[in-house]
Protein backbone atom coordinates (compact mmCIF):
# COMPACT_ATOMS: atom_id res chain seq x y z
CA UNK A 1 5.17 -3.18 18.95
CA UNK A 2 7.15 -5.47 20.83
CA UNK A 3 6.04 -8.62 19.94
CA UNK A 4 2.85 -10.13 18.08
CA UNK A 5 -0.66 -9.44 20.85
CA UNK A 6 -2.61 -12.69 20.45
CA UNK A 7 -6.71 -11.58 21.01
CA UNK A 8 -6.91 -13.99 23.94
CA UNK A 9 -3.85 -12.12 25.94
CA UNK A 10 -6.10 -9.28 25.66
CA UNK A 11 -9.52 -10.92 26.20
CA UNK A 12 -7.77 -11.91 29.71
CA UNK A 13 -6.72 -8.49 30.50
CA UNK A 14 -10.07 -7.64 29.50
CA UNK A 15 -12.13 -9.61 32.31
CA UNK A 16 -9.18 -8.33 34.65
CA UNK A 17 -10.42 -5.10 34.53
CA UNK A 18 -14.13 -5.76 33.84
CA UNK A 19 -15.01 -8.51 37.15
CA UNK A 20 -17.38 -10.59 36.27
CA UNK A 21 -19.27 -11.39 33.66
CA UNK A 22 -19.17 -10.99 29.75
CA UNK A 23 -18.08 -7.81 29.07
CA UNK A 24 -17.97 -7.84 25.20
CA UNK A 25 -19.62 -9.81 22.58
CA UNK A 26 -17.89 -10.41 18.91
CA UNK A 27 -15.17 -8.40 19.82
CA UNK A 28 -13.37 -9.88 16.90
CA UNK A 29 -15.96 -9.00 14.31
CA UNK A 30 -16.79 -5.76 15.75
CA UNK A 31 -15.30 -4.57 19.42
CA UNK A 32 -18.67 -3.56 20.25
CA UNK A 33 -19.58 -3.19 23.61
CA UNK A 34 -22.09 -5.77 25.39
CA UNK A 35 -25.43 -4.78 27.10
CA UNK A 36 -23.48 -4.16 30.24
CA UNK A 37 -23.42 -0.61 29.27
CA UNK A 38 -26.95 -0.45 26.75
CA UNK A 39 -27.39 3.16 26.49
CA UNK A 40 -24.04 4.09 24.95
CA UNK A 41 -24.29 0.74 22.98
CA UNK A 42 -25.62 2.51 20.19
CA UNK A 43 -22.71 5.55 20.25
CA UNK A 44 -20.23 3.09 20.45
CA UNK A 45 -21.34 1.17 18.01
CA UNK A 46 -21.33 3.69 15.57
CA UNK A 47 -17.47 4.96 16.52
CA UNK A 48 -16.11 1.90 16.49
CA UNK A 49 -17.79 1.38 12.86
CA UNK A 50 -16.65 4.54 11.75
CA UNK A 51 -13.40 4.01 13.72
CA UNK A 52 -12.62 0.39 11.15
CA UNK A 53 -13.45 1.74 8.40
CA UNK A 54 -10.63 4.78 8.38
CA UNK A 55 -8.54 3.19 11.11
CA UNK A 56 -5.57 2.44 8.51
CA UNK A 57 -5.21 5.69 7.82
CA UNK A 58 -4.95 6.82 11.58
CA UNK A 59 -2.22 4.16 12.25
CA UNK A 60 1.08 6.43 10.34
CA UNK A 61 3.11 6.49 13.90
CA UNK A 62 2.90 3.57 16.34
CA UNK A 63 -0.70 1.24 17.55
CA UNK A 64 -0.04 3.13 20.72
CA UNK A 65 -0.24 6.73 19.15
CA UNK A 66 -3.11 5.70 17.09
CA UNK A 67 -5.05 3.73 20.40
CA UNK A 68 -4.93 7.84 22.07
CA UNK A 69 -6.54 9.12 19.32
CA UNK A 70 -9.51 7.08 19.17
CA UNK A 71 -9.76 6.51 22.76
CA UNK A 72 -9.65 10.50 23.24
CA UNK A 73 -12.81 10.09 20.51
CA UNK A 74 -14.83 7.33 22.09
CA UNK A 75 -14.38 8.76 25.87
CA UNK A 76 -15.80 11.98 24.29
CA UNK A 77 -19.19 9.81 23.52
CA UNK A 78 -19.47 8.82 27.40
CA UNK A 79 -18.86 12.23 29.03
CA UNK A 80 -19.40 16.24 28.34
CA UNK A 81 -16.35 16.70 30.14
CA UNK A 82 -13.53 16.54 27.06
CA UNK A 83 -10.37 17.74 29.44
CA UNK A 84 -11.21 14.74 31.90
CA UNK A 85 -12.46 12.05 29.26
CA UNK A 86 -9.22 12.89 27.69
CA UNK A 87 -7.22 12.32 30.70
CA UNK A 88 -8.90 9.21 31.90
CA UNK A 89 -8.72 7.51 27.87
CA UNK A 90 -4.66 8.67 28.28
CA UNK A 91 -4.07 6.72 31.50
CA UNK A 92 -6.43 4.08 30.35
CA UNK A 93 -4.44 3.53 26.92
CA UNK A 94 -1.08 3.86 28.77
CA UNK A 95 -1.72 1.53 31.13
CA UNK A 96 -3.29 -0.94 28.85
CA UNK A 97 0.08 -0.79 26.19
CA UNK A 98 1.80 -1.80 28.91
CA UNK A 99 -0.41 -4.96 29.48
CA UNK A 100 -0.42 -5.81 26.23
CA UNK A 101 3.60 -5.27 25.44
CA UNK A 102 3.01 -1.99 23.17
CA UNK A 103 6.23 -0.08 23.32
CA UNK A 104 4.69 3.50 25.11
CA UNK A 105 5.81 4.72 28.23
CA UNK A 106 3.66 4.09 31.34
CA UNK A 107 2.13 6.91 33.76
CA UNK A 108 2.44 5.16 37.11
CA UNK A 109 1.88 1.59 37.81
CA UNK A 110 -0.31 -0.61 36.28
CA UNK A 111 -1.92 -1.46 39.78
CA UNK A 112 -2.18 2.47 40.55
CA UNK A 113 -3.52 3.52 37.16
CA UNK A 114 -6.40 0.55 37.08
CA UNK A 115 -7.06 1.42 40.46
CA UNK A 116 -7.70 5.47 39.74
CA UNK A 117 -9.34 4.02 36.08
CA UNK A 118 -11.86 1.86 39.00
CA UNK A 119 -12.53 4.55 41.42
CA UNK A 120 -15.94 5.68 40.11
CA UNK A 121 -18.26 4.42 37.37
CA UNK A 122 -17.61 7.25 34.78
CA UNK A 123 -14.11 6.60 34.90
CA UNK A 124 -15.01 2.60 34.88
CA UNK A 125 -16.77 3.37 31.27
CA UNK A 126 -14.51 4.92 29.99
CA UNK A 127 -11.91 2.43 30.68
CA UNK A 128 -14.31 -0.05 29.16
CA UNK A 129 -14.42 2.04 25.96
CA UNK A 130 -10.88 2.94 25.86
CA UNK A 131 -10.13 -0.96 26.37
CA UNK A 132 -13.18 -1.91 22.89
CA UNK A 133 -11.16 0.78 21.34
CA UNK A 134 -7.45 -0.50 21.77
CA UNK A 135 -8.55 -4.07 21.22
CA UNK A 136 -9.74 -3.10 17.65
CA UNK A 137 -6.65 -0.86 17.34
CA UNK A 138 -4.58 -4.30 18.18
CA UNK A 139 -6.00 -6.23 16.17
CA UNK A 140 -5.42 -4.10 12.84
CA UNK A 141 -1.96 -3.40 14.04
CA UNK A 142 -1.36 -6.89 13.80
CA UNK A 143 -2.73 -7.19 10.10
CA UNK A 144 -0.79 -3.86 9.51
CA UNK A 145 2.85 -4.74 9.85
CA UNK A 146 5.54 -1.62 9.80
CA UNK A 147 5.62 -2.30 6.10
CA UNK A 148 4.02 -5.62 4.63
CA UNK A 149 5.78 -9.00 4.47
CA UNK A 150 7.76 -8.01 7.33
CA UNK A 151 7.48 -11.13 9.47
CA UNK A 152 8.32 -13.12 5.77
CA UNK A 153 11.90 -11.67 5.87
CA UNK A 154 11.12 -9.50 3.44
CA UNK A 155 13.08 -6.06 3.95
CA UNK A 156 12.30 -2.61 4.00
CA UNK A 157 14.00 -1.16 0.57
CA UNK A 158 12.76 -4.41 -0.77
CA UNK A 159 9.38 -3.42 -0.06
CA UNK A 160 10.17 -0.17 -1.18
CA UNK A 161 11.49 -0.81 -4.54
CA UNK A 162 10.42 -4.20 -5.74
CA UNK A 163 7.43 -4.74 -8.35
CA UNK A 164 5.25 -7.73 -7.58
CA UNK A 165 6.85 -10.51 -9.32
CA UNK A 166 10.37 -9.81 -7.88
CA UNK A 167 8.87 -9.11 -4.40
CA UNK A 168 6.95 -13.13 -4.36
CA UNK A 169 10.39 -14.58 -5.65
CA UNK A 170 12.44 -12.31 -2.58
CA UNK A 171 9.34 -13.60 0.26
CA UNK A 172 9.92 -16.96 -1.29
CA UNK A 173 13.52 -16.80 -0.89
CA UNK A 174 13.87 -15.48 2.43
CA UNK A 175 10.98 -17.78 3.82
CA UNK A 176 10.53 -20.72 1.42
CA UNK A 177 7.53 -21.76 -0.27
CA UNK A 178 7.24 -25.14 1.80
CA UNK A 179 6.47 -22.74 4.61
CA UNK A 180 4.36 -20.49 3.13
CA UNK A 181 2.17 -23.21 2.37
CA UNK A 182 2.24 -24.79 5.17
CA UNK A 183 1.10 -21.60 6.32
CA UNK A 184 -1.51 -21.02 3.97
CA UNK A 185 -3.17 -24.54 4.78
CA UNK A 186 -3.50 -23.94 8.07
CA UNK A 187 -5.48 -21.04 7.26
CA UNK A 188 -2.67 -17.78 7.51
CA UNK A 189 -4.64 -15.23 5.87
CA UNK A 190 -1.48 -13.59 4.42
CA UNK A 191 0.02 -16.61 3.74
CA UNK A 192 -2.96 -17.39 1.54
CA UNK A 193 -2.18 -14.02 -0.84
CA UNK A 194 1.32 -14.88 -1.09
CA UNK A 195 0.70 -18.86 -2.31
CA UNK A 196 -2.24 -17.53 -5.03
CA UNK A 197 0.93 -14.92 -5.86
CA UNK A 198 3.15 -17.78 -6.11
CA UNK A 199 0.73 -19.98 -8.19
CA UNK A 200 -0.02 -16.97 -10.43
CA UNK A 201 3.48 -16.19 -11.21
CA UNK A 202 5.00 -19.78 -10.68
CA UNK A 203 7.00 -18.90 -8.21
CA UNK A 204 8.55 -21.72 -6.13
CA UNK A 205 5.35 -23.62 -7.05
CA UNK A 206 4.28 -24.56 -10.43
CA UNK A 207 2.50 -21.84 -12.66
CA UNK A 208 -1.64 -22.91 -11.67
CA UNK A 209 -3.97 -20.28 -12.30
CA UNK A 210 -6.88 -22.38 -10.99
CA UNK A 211 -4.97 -22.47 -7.94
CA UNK A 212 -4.46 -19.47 -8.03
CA UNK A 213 -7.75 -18.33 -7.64
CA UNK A 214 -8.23 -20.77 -5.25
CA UNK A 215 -5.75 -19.74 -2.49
CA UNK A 216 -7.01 -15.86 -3.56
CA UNK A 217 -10.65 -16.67 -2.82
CA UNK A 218 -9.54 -18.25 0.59
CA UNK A 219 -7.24 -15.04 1.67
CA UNK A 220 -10.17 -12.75 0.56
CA UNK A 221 -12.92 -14.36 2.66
CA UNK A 222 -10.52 -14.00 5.53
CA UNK A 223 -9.89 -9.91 4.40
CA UNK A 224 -6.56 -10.33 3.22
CA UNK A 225 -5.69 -7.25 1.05
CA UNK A 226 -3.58 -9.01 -1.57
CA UNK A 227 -5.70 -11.67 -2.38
CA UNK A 228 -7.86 -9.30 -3.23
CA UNK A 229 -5.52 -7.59 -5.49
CA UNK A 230 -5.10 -11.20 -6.80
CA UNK A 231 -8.54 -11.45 -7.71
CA UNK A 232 -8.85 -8.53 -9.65
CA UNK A 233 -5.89 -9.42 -11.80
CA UNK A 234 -7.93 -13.05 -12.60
CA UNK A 235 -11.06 -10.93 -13.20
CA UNK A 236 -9.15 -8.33 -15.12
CA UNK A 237 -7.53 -11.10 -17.12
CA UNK A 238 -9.17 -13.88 -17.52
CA UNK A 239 -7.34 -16.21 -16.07
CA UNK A 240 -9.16 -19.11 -14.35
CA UNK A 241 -12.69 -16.71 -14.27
CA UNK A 242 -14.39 -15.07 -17.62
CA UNK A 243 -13.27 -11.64 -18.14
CA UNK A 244 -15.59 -9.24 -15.59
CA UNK A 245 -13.92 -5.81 -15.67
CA UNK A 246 -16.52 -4.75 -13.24
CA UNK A 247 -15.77 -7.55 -10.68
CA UNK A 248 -12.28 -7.35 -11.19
CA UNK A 249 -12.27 -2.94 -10.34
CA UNK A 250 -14.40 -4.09 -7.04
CA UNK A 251 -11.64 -5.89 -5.94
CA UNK A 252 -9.44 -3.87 -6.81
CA UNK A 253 -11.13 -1.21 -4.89
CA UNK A 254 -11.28 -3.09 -1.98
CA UNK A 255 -7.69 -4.02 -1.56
CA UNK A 256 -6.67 -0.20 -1.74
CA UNK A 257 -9.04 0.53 0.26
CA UNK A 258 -7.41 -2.07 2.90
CA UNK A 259 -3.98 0.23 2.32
CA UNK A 260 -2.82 -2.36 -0.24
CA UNK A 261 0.25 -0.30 -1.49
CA UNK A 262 0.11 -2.06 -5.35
CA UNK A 263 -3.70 -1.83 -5.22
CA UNK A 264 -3.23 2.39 -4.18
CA UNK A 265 -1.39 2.92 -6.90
CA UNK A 266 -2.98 1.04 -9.88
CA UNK A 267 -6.16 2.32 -9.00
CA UNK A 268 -4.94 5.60 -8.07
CA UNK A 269 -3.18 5.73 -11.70
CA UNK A 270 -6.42 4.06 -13.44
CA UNK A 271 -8.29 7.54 -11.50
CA UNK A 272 -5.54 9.59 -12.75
CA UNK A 273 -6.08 9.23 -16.27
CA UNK A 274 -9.23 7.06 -16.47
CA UNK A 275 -10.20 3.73 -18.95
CA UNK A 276 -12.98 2.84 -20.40
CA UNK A 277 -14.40 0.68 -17.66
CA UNK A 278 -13.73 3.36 -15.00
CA UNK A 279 -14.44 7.19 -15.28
CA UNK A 280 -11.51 9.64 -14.77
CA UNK A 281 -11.40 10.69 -11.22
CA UNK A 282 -8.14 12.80 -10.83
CA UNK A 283 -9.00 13.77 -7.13
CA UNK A 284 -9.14 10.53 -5.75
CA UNK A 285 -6.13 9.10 -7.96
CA UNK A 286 -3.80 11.73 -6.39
CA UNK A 287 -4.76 11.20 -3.03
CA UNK A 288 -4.47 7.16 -3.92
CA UNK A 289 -0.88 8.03 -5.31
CA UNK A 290 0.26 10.26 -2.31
CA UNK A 291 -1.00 7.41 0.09
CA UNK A 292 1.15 4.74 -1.25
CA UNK A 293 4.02 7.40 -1.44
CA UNK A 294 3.86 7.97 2.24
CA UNK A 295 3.78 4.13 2.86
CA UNK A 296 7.24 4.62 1.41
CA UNK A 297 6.69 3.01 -2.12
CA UNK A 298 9.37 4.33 -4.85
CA UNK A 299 6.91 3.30 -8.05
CA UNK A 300 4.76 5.60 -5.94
CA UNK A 301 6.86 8.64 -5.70
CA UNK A 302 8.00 8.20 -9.31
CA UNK A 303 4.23 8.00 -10.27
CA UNK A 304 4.09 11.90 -8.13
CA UNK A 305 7.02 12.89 -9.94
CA UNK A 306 5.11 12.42 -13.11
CA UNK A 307 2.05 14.04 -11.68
CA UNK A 308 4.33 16.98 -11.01
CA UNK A 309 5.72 17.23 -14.33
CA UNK A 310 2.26 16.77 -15.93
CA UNK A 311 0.37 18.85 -13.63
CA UNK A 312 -2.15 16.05 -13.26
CA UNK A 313 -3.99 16.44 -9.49
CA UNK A 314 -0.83 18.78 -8.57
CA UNK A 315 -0.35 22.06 -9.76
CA UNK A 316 2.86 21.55 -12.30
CA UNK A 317 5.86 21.99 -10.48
CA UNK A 318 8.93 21.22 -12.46
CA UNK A 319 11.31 21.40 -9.49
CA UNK A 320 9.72 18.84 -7.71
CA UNK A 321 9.28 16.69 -10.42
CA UNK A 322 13.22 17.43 -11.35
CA UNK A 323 13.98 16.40 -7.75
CA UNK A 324 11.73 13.04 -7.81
CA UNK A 325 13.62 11.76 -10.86
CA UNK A 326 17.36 12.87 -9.47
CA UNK A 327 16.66 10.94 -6.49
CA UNK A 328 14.88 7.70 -8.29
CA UNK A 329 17.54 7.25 -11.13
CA UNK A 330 20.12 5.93 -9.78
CA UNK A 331 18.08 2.62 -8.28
CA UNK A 332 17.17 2.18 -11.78
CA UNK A 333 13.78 3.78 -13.00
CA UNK A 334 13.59 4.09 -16.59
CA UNK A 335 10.96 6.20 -16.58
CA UNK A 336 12.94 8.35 -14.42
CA UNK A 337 15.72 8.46 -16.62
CA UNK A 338 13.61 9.21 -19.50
CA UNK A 339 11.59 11.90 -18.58
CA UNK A 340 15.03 13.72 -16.87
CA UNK A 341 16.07 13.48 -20.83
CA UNK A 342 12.71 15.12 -21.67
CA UNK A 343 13.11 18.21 -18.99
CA UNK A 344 16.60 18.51 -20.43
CA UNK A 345 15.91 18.30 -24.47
CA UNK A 346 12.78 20.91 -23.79
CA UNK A 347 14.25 22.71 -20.71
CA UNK A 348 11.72 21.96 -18.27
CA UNK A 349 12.93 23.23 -15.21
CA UNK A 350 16.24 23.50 -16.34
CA UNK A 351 18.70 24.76 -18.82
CA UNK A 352 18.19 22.94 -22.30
CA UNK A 353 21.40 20.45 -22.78
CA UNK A 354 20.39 17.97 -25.38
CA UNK A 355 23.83 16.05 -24.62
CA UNK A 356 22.45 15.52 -20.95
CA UNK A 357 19.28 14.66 -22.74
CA UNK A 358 21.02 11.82 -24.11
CA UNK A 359 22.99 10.32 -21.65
CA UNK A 360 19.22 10.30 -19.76
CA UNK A 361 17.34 8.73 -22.65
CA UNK A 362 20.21 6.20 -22.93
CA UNK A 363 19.95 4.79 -19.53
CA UNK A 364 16.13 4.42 -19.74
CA UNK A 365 16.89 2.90 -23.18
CA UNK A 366 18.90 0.28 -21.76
CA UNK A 367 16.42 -0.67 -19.10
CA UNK A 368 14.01 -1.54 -21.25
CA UNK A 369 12.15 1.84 -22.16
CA UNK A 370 10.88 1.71 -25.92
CA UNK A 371 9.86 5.84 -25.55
CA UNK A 372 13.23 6.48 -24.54
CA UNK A 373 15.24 4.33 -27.33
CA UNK A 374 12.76 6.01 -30.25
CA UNK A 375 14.09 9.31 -28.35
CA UNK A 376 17.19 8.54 -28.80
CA UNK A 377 16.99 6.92 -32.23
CA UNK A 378 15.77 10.41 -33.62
CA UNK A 379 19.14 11.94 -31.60
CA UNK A 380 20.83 9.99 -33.39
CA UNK A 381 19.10 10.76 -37.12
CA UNK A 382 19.41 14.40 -36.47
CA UNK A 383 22.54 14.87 -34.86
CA UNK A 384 20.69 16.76 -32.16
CA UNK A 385 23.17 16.68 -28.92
CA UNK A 386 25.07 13.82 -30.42
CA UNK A 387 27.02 12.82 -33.43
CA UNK A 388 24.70 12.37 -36.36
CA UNK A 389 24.73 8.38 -36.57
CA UNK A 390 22.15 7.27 -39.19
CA UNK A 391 23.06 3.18 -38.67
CA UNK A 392 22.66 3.96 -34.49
CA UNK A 393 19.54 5.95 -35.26
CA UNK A 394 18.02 2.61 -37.37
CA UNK A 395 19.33 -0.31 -34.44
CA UNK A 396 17.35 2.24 -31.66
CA UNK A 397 14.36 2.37 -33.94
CA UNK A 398 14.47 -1.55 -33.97
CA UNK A 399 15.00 -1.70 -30.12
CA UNK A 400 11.93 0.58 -29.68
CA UNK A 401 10.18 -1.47 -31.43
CA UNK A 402 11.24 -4.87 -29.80
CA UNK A 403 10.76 -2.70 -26.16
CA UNK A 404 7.51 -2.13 -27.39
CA UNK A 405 7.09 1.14 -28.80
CA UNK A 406 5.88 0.77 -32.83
CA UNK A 407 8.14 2.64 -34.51
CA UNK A 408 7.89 0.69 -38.08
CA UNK A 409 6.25 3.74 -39.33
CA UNK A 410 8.57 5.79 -38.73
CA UNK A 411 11.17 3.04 -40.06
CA UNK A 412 9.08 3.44 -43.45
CA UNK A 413 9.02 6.71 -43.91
CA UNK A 414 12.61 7.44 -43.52
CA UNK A 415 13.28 4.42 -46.16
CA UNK A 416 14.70 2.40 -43.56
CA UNK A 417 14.54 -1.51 -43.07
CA UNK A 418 11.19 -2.31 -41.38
CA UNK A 419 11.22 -4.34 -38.33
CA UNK A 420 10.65 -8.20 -39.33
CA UNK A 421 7.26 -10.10 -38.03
């Protein structure tokens, strides 16, 4: 999309094509069509409900590409004839891009398309329809940037690789928090999830969890996706609010289901494996997973590698898995690391090579993994694809432990120093 659509440039090009007279009522709310046109009112209403609620999931090319689709649907409710409903939505959607600066090439002139799109009244409601239908299409492209934080300077392997906190401090950095307030006050929907992110994490502001849940209640009455996922970490928490796990999962809920990438996975991996406040649901976790994978997430794709190598909502495939963790390794994914040194102790998918194991295990170990340092540790004790190194072996054992992992027990039982309190 070339350029942000404001909904009055399209409410103009709206009444150019309709004459006079209101032709839709709370478009903004609902694109529904106005009385003008009372017995498909109810048909319409229905697709363009039906047409919100899953329209994320339809928008994986271009607004443009997505705007056919549901045209091609809606003109289907106004006509028996498919082939020509399908043709006039096409020209109708073409032509309207154009208007409205969407990157899609045109089929004739705007004056010669409108002009066929006027020529009789069937072809006149179905422009009207295709126009309800592209409006709403607009309007969530807007809210649904190529990849989130775009228009914050926020880049596209950033959005790929960062976790939250890093993510806030990169938007603050490339934007600055004076203007994300700024933005935020004057009532920036998006800017509001970012500030309660900045106030939660005390980033560029002062650490505030009131605050936070301040500027998160303001972004979610306005729909934004991450103050939602805001709000269900102060539920989950605590943190300004009592502890409601219940309210805080609702949230939660809600922001994935608004395609919030960090809200598809969490849930996705709560699903996967299940808690005590929500019931396993290993269908729905895998297809929360893949979604945030496609959106081009690498936490995501490293979360399907597991899946893979677990056989959880996949069928086990140790290849793929193998593949997953190749790739994510080298941008620093302990957890890739340390399960490539579990496939190569056990020989999962490949030849057993304990001294590959290692070198694996060690890089996870020194990013922080506390599985992968007690791995190591008992390398180390048993000489097991390294030197036997009892005095390595006990510093790992402490690391785990300080990454972590409890591994005083072990510490015990081997007559080693326990870990001080």
């Amino acid at each position: 999309m070339s350029g942000k659509i404001t909904l009055e440039a399209a409410l103009r090009e709206l009444k150019t094509l309709g004459g006079e007279g209101a032709l839709f009522d709370d478009i903004r709310c609902r694109g529904l069509l106005a009385d003008r046109l009372p017995e498909q009112r109810g048909q319409i209403t229905a697709a363009v409900t039906a047409l919100r609620a899953g329209v994320a999931a339809r928008l994986k090319s271009t607004p443009a590409a997505f705007a056919r689709e549901a045209v091609a649907r809606e003109s289907a409710l106004l006509t028996r004839e498919h082939a020509v409903a399908e043709s006039y939505a096409a020209e109708a959607v073409t032509a309207w891009a154009r208007v409205l600066d969407l990157d899609v090439p045109a089929v004739g002139s705007r004056e010669s398309v409108l002009k066929h799109l006027m020529a009789n009244k069937r072809a006149r409601l179905m422009a009207l329809a295709a126009v309800a239908i592209l409006v709403v299409a607009i309007l969530v492209a807007n809210r649904h940037e190529a990849y989130p934080y775009q228009r914050f300077g926020l880049t596209q392997d950033e959005f790929s690789e960062l976790e939250l906190v890093p993510m806030t401090r990169k938007i603050v950095e490339h934007t600055g928090a004076d203007k994300i307030i700024a933005m935020a006050k004057k009532g920036d929907a998006q800017a509001d999830g970012l500030f309660c992110l900045m106030n939660f994490y005390g980033v560029g502001v002062a650490m505030s969890d009131p605050e936070a849940l301040k500027w998160c209640q303001a972004g979610a009455s306005k729909d934004d996706s991450q103050s939602k996922f805001g709000l269900y970490m102060m539920y989950w928490f605590g943190y300004a609010v009592e502890v409601d796990k219940q309210m805080a999962i609702k949230y939660l809920r809600e922001s994935a289901s608004d395609e919030n990438v960090f809200a598809q996975l969490l849930l996705g991996r709560i699903l996967l494996y299940g808690t005590d406040t929500v019931p396993k649901d290993v269908e729905a976790g895998i297809k929360l997973v893949q979604a945030a994978e496609q959106r081009g997430r690498l936490p995501a794709r490293l979360q399907l590698g597991q899946c893979y190598f677990e056989g959880i909502g996949v069928a086990q495939d140790y290849g793929k898995a193998l593949s997953i963790f190749r790739e994510l390794e080298p941008k620093q994914f302990p957890l890739a690391s340390r399960l490539l040194g579990t496939m190569y102790f056990e020989g999962k998918g490949v030849t057993i090579d304990k001294a590959e194991a290692a070198s694996h295990r060690k890089k996870a170990s020194d990013l922080g993994d506390g599985a992968a340092s007690y791995d190591l540790a008992y390398q180390y004790l048993n000489g097991d694809g390294v030197q036997a190194d009892r005095s390595e072996a006990e510093r790992l054992f402490h690391l785990a432990d300080k990454q972590g992992f409890d591994s005083d027990t072990v510490l015990q039982i081997l007559g080693m120093a326990p870990n001080s309190p």
